[in-house]
C-alpha atoms as a PDB file:
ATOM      1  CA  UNK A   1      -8.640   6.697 -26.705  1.00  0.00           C
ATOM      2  CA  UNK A   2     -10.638   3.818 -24.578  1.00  0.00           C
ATOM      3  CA  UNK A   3     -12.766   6.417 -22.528  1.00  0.00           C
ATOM      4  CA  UNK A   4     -13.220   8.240 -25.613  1.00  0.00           C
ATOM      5  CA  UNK A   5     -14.788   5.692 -27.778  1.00  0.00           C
ATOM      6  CA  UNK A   6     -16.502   4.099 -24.819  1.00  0.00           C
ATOM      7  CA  UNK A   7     -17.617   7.461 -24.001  1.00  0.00           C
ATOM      8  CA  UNK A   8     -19.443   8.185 -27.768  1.00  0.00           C
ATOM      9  CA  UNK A   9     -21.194   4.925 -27.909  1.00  0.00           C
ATOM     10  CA  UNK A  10     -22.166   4.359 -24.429  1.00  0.00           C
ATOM     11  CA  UNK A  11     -25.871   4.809 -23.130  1.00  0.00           C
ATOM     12  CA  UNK A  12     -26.001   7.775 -21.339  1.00  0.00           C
ATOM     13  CA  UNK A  13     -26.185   5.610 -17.727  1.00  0.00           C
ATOM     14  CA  UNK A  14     -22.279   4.201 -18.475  1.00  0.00           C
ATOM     15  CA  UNK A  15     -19.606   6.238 -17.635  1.00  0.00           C
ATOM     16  CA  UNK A  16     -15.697   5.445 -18.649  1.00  0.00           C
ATOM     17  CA  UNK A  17     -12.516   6.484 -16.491  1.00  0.00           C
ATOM     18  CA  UNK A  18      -9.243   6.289 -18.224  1.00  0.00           C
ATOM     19  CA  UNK A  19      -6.186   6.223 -16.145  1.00  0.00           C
ATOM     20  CA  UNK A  20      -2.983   4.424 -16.613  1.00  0.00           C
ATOM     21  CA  UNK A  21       0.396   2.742 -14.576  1.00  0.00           C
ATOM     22  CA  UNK A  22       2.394   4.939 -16.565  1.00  0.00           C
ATOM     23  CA  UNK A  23       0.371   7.771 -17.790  1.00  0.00           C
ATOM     24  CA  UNK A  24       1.800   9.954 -20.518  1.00  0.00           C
ATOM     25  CA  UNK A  25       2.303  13.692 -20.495  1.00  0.00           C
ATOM     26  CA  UNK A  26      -0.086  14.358 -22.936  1.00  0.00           C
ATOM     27  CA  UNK A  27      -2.382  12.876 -25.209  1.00  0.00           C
ATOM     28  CA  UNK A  28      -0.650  12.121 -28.735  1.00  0.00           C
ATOM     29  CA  UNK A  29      -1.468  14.373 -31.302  1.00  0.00           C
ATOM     30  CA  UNK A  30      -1.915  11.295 -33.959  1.00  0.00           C
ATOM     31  CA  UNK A  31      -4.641  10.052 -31.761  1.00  0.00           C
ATOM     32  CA  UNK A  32      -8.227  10.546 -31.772  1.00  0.00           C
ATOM     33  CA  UNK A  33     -10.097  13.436 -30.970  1.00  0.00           C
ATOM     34  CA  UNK A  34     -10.722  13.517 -27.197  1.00  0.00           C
ATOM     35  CA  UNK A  35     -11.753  16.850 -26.584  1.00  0.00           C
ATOM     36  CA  UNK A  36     -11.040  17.717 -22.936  1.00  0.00           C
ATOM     37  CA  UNK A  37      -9.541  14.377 -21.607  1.00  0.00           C
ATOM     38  CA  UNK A  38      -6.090  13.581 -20.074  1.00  0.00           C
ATOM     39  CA  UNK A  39      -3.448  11.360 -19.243  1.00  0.00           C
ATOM     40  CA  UNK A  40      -4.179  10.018 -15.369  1.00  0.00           C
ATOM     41  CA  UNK A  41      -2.437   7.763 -13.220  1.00  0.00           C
ATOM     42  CA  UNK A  42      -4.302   4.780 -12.164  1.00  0.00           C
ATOM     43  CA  UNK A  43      -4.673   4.410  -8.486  1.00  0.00           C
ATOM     44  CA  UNK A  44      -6.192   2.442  -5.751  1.00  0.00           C
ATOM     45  CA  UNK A  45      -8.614   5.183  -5.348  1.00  0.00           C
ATOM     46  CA  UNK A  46      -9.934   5.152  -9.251  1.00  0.00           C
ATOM     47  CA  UNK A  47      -9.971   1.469  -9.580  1.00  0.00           C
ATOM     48  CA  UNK A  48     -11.967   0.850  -6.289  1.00  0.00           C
ATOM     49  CA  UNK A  49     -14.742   3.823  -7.638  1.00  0.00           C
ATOM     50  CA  UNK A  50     -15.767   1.154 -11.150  1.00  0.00           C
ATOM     51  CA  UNK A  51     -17.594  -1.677 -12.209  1.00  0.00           C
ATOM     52  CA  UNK A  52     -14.837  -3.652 -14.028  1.00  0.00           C
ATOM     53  CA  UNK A  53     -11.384  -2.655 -15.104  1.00  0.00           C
ATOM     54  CA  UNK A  54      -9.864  -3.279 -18.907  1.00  0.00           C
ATOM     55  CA  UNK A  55      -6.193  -3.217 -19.028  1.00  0.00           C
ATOM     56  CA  UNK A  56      -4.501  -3.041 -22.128  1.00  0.00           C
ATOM     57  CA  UNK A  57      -1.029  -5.426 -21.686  1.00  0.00           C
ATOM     58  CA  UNK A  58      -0.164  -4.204 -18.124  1.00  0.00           C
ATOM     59  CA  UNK A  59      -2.231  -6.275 -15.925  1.00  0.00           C
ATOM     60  CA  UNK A  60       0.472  -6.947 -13.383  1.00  0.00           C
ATOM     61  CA  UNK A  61       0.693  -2.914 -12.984  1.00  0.00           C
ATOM     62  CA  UNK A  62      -3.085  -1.924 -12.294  1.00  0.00           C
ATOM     63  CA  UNK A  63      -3.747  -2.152  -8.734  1.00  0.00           C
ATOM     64  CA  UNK A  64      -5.610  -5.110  -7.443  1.00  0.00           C
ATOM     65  CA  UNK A  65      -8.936  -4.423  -5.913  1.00  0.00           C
ATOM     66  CA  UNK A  66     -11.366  -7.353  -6.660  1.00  0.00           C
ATOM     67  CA  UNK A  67     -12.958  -5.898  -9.544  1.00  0.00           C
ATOM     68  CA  UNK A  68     -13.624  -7.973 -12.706  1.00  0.00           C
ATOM     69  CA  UNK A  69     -11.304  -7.478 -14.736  1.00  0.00           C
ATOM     70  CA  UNK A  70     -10.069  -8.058 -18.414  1.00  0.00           C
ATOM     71  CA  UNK A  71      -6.915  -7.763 -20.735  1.00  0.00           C
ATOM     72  CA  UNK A  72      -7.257  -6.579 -23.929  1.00  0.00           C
ATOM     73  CA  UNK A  73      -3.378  -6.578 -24.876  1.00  0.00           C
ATOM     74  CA  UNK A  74      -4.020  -3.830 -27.436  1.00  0.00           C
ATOM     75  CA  UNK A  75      -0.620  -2.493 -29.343  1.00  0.00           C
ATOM     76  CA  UNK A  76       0.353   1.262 -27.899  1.00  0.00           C
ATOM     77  CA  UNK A  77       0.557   2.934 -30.891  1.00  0.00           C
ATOM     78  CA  UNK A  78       2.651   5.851 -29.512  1.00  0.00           C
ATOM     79  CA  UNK A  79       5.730   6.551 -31.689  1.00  0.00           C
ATOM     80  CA  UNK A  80       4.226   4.963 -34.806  1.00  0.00           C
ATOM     81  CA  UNK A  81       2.521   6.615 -37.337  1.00  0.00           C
ATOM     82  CA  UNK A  82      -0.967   7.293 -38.366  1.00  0.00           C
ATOM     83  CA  UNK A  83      -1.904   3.698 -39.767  1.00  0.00           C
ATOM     84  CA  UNK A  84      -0.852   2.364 -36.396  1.00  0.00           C
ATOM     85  CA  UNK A  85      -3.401   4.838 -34.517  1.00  0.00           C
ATOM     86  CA  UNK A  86      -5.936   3.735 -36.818  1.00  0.00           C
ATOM     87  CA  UNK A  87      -5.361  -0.016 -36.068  1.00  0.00           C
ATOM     88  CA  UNK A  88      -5.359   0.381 -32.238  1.00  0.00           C
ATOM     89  CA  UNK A  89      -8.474   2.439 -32.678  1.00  0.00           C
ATOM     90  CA  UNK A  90     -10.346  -0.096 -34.708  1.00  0.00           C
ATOM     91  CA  UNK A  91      -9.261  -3.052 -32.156  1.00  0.00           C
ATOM     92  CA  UNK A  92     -10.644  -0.762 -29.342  1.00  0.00           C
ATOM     93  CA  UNK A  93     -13.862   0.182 -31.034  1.00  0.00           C
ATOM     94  CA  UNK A  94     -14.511  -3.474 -31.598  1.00  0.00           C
ATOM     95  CA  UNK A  95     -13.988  -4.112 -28.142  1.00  0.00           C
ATOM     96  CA  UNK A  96     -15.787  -1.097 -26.548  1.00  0.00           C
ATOM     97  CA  UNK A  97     -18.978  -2.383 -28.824  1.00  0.00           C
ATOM     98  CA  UNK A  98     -18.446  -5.826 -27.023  1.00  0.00           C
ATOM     99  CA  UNK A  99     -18.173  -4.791 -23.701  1.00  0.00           C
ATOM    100  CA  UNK A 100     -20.975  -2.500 -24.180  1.00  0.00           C
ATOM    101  CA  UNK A 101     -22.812  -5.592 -25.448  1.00  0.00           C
ATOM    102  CA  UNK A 102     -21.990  -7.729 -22.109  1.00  0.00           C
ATOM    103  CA  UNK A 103     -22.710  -4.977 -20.001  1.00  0.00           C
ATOM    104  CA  UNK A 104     -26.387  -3.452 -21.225  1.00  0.00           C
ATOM    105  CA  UNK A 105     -27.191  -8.117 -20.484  1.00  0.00           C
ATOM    106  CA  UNK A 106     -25.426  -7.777 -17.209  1.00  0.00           C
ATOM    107  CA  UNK A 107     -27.594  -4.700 -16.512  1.00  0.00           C
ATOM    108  CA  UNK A 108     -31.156  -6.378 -17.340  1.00  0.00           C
END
């Protein structure tokens, strides 16, 4: 859903990689569109190839590679309904829109 959103609001220039310590199957049907995107696993190979990692409550699991790197400790809504989809999406908009903020100053 992060690479997604990030993805839609981004400048063209800024790219998003989504990839996770415990990647799903599949994406939920209950989330948000995300047209050709898929569950990946995170490695030391993905994480070493960006700018700055977000984690979302699994900090401990992402591998270390001295990247910046934040914790957003957003709610998985898997298994809940579609209210709790729309919550987590809202949180990461917000988010997205802030990081996007910090990093069009970084890039000036």
């Amino acid at each position: 859903m992060a690479e997604a959103i990030f993805s839609r609001l981004a400048p063209q220039a800024m790219r998003a990689t989504s990839a996770g310590s415990r990647p799903a199957r599949e994406i939920d049907p209950l989330g948000i569109k995300t047209d050709s995107l898929s569950p990946k696993l995170l490695t030391r190979e993905i994480a070493q190839r960006v700018d700055r990692i977000v984690t979302m409550g699994c900090p401990e699991a992402c591998p270390a590679v001295g990247k910046p790197t934040e914790d957003w400790r957003i709610e998985d809504p898997s298994g809940g309904d579609i209210e709790d989809y729309r919550k987590a999406r809202d949180v990461i908009t917000q988010r997205v829109k802030s990081l996007l903020q910090t990093l069009v100053m970084e890039s000036k």
